[in-house]
Each structure stands twice: as C-alpha cells, then as structure tokens.
PDB file of N, CA and C in Angstrom:
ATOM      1  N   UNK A   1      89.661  89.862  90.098  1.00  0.00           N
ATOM      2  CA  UNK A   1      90.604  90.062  91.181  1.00  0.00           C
ATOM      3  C   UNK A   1      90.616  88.817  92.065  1.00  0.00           C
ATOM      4  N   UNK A   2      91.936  88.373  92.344  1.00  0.00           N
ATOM      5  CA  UNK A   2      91.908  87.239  93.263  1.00  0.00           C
ATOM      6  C   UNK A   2      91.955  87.147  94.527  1.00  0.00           C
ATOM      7  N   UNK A   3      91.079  86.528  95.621  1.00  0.00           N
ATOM      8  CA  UNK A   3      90.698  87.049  96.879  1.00  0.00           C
ATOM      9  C   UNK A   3      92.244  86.363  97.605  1.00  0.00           C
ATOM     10  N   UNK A   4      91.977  87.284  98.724  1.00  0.00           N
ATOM     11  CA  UNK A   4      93.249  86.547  99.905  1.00  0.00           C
ATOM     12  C   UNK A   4      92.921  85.329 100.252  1.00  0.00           C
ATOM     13  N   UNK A   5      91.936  85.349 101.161  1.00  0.00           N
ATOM     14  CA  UNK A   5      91.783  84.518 102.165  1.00  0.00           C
ATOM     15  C   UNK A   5      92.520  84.150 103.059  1.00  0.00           C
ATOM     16  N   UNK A   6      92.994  82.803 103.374  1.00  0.00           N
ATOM     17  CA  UNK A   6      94.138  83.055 103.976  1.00  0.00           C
ATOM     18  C   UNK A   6      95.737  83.086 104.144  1.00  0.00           C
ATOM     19  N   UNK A   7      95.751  83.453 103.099  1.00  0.00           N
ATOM     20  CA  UNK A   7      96.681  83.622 102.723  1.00  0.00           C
ATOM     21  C   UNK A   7      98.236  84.421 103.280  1.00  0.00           C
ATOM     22  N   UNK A   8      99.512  83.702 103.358  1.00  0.00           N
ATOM     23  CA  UNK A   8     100.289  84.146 104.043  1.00  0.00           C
ATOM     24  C   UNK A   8     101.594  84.477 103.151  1.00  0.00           C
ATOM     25  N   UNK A   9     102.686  85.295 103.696  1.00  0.00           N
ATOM     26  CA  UNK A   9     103.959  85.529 103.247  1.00  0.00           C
ATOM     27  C   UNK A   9     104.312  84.313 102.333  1.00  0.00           C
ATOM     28  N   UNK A  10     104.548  83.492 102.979  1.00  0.00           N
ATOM     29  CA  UNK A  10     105.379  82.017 102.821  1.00  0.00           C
ATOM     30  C   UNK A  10     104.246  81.145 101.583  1.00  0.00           C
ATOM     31  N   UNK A  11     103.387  81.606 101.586  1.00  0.00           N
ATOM     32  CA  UNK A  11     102.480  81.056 100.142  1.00  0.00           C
ATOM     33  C   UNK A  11     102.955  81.079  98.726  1.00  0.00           C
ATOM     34  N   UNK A  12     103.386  82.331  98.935  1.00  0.00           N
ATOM     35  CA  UNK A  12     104.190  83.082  97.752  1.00  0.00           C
ATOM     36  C   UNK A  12     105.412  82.069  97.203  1.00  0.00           C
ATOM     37  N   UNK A  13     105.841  81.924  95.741  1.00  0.00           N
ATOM     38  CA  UNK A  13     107.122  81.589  95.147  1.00  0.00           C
ATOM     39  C   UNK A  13     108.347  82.944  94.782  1.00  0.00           C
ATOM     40  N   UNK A  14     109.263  82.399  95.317  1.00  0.00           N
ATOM     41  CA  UNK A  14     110.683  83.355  94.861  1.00  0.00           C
ATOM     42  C   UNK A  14     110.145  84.767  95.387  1.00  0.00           C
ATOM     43  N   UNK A  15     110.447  85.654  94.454  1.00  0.00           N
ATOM     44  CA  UNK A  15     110.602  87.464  94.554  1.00  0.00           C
ATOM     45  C   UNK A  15     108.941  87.544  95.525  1.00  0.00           C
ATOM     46  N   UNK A  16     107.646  87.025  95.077  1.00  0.00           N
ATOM     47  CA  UNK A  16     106.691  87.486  95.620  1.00  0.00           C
ATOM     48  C   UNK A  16     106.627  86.877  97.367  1.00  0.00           C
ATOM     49  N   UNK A  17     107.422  85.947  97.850  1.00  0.00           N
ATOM     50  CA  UNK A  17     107.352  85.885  99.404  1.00  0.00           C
ATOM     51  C   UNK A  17     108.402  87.424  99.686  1.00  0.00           C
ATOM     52  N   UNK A  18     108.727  87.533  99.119  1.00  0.00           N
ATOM     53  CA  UNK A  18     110.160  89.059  99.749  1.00  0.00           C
ATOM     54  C   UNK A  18     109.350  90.230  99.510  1.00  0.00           C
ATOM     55  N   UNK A  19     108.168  90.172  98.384  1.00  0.00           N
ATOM     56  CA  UNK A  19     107.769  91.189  98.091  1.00  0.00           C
ATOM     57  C   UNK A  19     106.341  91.742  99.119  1.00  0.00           C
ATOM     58  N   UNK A  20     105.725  90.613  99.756  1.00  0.00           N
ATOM     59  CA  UNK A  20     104.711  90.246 100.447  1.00  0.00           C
ATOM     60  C   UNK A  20     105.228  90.500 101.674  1.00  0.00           C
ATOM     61  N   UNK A  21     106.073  90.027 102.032  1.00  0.00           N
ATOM     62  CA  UNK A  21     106.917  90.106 103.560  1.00  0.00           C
ATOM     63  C   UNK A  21     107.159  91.872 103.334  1.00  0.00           C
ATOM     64  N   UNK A  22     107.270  92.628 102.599  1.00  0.00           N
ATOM     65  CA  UNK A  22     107.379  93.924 102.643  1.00  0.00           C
ATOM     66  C   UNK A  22     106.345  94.786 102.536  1.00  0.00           C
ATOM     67  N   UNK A  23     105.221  94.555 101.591  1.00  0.00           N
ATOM     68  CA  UNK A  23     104.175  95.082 101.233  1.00  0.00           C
ATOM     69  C   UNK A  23     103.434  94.826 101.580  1.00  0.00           C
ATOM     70  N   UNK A  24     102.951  93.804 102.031  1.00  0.00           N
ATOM     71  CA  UNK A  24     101.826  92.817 102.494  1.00  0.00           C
ATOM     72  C   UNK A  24     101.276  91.894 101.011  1.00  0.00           C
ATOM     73  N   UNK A  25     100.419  90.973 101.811  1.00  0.00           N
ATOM     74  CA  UNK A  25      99.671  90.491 101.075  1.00  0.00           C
ATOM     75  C   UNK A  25      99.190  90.822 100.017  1.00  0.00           C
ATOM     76  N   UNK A  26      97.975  91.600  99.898  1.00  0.00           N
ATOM     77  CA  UNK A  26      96.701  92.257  99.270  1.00  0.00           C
ATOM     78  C   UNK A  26      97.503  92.938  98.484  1.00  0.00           C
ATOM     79  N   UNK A  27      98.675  93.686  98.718  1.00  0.00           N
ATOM     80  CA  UNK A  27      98.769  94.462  97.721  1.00  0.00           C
ATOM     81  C   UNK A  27     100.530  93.833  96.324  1.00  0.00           C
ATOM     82  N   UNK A  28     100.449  92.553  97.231  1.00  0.00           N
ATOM     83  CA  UNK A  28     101.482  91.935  95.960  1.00  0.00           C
ATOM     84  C   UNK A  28     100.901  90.874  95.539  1.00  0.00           C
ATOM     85  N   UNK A  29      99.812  90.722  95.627  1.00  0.00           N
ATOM     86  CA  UNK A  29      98.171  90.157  94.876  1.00  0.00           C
ATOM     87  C   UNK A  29      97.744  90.934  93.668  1.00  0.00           C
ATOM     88  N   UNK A  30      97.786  92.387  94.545  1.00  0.00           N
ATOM     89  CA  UNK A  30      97.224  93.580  93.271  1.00  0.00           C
ATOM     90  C   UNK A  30      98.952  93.499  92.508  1.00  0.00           C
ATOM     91  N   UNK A  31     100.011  93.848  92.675  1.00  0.00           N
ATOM     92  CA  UNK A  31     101.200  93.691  91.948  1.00  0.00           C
ATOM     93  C   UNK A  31     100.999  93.012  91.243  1.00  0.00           C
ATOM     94  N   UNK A  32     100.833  91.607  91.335  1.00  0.00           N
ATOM     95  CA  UNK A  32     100.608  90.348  90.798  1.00  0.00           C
ATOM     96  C   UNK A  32      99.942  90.828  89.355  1.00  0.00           C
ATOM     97  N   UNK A  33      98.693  91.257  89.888  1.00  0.00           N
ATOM     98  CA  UNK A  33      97.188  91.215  88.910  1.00  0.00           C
ATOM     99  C   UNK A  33      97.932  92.239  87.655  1.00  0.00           C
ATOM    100  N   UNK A  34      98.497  92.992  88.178  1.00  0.00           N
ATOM    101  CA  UNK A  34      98.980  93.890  86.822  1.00  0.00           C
ATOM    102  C   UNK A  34      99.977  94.062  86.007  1.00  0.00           C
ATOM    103  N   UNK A  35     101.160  93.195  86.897  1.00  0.00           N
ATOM    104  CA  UNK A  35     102.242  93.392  86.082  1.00  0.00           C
ATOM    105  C   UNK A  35     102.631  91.814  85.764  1.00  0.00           C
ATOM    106  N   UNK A  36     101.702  90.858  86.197  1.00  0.00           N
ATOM    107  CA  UNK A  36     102.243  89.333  86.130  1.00  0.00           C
ATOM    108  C   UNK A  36     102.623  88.990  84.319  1.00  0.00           C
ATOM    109  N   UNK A  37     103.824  88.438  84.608  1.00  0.00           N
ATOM    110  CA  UNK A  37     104.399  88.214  82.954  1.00  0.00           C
ATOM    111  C   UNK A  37     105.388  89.052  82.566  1.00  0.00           C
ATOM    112  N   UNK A  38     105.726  90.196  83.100  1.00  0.00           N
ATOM    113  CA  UNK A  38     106.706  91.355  83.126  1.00  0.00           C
ATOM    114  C   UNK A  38     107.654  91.101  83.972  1.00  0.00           C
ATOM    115  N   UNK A  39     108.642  91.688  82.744  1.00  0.00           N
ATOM    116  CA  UNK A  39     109.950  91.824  84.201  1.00  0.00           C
ATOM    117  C   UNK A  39     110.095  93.621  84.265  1.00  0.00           C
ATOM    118  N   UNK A  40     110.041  94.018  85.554  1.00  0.00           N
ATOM    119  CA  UNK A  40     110.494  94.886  85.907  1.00  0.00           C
ATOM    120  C   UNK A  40     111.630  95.319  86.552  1.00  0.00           C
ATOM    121  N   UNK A  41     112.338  96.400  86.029  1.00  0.00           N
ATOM    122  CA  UNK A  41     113.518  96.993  86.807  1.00  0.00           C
ATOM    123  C   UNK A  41     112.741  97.811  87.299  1.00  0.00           C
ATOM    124  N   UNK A  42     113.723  98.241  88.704  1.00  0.00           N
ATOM    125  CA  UNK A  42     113.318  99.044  89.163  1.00  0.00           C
ATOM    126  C   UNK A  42     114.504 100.078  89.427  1.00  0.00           C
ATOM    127  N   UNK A  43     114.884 101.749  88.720  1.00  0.00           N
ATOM    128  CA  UNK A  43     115.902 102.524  88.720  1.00  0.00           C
ATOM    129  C   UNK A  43     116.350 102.936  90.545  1.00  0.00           C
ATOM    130  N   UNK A  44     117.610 102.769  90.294  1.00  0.00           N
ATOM    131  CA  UNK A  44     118.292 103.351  91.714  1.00  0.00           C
ATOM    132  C   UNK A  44     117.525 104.549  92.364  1.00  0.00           C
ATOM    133  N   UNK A  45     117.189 105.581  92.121  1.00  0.00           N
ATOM    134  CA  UNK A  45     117.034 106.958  91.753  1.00  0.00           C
ATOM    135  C   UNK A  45     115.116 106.889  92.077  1.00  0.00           C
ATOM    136  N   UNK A  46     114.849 107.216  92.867  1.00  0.00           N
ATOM    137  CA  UNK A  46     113.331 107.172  92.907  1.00  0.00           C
ATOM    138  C   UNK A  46     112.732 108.559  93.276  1.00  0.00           C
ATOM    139  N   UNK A  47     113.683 109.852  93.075  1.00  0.00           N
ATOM    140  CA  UNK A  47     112.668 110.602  93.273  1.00  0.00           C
ATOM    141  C   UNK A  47     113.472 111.771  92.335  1.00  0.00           C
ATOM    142  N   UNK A  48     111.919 112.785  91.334  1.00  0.00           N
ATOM    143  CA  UNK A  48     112.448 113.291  90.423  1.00  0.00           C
ATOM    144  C   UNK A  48     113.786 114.274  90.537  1.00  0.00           C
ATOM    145  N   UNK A  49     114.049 115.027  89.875  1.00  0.00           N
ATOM    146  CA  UNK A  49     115.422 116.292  90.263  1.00  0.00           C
ATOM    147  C   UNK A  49     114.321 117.339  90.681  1.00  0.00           C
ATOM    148  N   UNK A  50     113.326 117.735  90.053  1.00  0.00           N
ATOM    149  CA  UNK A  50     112.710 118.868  90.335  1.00  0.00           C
ATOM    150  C   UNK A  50     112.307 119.023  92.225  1.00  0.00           C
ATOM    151  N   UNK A  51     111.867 117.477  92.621  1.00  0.00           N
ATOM    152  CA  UNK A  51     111.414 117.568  94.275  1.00  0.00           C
ATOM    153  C   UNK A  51     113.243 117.875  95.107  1.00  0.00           C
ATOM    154  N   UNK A  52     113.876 116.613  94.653  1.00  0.00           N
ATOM    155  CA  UNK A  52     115.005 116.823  95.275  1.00  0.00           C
ATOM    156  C   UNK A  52     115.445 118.415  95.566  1.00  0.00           C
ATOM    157  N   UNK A  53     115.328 119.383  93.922  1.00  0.00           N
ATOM    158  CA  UNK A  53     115.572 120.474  94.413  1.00  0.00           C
ATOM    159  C   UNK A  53     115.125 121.634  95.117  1.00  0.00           C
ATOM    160  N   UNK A  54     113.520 121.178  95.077  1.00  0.00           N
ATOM    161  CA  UNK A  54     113.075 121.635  96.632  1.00  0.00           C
ATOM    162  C   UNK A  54     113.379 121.387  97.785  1.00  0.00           C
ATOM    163  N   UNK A  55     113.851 119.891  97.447  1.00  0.00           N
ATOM    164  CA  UNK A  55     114.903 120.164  99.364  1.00  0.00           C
ATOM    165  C   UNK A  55     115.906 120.371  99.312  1.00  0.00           C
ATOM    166  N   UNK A  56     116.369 121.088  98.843  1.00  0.00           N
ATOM    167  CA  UNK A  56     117.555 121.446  98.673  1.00  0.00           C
ATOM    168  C   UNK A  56     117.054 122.963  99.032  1.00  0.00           C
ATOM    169  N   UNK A  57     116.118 123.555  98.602  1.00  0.00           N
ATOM    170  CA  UNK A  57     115.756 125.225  98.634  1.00  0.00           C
ATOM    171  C   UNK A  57     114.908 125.132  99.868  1.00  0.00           C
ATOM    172  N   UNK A  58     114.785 124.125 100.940  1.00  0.00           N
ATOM    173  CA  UNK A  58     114.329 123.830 101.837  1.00  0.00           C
ATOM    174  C   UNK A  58     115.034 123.852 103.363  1.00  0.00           C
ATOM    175  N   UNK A  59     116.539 123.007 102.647  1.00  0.00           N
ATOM    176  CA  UNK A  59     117.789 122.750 103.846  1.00  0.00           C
ATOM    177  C   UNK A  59     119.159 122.971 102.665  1.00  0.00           C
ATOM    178  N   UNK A  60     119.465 123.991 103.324  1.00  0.00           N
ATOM    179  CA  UNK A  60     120.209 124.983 102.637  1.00  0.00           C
ATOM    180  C   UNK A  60     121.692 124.290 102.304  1.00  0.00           C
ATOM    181  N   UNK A  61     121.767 123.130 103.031  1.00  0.00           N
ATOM    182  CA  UNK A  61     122.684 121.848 103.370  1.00  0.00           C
ATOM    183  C   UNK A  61     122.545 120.912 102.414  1.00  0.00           C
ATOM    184  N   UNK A  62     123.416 121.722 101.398  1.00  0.00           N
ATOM    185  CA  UNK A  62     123.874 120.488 100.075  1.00  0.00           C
ATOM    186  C   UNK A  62     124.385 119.320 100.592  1.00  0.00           C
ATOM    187  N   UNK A  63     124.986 119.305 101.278  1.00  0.00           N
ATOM    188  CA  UNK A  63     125.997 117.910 101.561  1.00  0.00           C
ATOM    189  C   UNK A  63     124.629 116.861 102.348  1.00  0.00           C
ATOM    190  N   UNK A  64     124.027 117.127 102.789  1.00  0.00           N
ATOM    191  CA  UNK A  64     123.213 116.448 103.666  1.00  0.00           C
ATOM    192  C   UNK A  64     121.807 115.985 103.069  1.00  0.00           C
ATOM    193  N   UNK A  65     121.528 117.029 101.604  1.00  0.00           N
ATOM    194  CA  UNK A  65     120.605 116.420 100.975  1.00  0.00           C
ATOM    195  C   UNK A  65     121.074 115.859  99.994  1.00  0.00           C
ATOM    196  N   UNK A  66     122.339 115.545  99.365  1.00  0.00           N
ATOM    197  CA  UNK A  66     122.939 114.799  98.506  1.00  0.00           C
ATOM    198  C   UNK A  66     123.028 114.131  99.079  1.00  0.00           C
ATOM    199  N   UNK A  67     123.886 113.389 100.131  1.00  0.00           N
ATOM    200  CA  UNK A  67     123.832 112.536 100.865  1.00  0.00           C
ATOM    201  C   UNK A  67     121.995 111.498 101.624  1.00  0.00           C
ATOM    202  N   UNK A  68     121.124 112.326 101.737  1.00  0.00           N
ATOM    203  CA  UNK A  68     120.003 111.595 102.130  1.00  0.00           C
ATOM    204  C   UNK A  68     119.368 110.708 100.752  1.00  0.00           C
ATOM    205  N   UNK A  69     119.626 111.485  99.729  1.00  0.00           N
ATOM    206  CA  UNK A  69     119.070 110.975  98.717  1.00  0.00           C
ATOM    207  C   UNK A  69     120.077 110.010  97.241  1.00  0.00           C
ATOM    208  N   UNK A  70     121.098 110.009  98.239  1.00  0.00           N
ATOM    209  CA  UNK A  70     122.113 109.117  97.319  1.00  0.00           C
ATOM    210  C   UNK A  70     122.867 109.425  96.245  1.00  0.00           C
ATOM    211  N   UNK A  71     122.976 110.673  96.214  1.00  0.00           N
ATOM    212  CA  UNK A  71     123.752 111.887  95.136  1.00  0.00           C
ATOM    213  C   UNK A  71     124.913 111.755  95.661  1.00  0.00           C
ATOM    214  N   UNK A  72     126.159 112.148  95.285  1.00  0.00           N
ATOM    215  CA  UNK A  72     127.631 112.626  95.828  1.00  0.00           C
ATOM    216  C   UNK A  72     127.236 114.164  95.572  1.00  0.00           C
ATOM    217  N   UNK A  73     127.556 115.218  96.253  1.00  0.00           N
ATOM    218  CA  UNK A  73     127.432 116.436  96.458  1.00  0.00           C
ATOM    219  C   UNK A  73     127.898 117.053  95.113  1.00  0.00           C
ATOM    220  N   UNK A  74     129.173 116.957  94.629  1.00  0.00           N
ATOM    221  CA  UNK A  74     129.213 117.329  93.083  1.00  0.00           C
ATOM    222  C   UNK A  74     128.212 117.312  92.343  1.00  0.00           C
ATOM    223  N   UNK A  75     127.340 116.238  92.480  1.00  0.00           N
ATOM    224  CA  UNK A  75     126.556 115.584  91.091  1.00  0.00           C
ATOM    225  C   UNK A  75     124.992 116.507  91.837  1.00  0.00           C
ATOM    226  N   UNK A  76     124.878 117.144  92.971  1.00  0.00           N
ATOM    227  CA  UNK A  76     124.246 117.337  93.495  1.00  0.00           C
ATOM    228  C   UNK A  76     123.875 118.989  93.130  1.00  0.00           C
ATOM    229  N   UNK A  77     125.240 119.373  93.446  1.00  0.00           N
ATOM    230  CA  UNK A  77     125.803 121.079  92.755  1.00  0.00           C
ATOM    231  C   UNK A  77     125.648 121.153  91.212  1.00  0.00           C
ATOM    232  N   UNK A  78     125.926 119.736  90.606  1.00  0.00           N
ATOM    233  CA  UNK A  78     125.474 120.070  88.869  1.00  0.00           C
ATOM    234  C   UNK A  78     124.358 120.289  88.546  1.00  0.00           C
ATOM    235  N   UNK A  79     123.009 119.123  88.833  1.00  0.00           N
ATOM    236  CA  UNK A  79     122.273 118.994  88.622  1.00  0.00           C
ATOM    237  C   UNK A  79     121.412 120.611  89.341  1.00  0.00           C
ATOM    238  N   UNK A  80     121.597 121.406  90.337  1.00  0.00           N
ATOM    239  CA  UNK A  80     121.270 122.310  90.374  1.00  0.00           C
ATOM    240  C   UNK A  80     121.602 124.026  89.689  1.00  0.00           C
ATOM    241  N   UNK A  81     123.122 123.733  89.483  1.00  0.00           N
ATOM    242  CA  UNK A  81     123.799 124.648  88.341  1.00  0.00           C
ATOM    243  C   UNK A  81     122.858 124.276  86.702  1.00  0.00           C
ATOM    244  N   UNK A  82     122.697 122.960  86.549  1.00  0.00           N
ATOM    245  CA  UNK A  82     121.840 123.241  85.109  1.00  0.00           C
ATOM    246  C   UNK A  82     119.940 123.421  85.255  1.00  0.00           C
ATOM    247  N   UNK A  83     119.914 123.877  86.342  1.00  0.00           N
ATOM    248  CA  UNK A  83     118.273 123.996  86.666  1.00  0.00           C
ATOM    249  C   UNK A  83     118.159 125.605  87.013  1.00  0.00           C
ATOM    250  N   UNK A  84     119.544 126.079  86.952  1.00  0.00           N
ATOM    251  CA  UNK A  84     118.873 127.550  86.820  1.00  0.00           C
ATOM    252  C   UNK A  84     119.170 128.162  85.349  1.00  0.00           C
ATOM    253  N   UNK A  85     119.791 127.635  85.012  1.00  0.00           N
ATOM    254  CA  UNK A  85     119.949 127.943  83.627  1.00  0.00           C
ATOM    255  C   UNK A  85     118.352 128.305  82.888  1.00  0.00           C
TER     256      UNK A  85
END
C-alpha cells in the first residue's frame, strides 16, 4: 500500500485530481491500488429496483420518487407493475 504523506489534490494526473478533490486523498490512493490499469464505467442508475421500491412503499408519491432517483414516472409505474407479478 502506498503511503500519503503529503500529499495533495493537485499531485494527482487527469481523472485522479477530480477524483481526489471529491473523495479525498487516501481513498483515490486505495482506488488507485485496485483498479489501476482498468477502465471503468460507471452506470447512470446506482441504486437497485428492489430498494427504490421500498421507497416507493415508503412515500406513497410516485412522481417524487421517480423523480428523486432519475426515473420518468412511467418507467417508474412499470418497473413496479412487473415486481408484483
């Protein structure tokens, strides 16, 4: 593992100063250590259907949890029409 020291934002090349300026240091060091050599995407969509549809059975307000989580309300009403099935 490679130590900090003193190490700052602006040390960093390209994606890892943006990624450091967000995460900190230490832990786009540890990023570094595990995924260095990879390209990663990262999907629009970061949280499963199953949680989403607990908030949804949470705030009874489709429009507002489609909307918090970046759904259009249709796609919001489908994805819960094929989960009771």
């Amino acid at each position: 593992m490679k130590q900090r020291g003193n190490v700052k934002p602006e040390d960093f090349v390209g994606v890892y100063k943006d990624i450091a300026e967000i995460i900190g240091v230490d832990a786009t060091i540890a990023l570094h250590n595990v995924f260095q050599g990879q390209q990663i995407t990262l999907p629009k969509k970061l949280y499963t259907h199953e949680y989403i549809l607990s908030q949804v059975e949470g705030n009874a307000n489709v429009r507002d949890t489609a909307s918090r989580f970046g759904y259009t309300e249709r796609r919001l009403r489908q994805i819960i029409k094929d989960n009771r099935c």
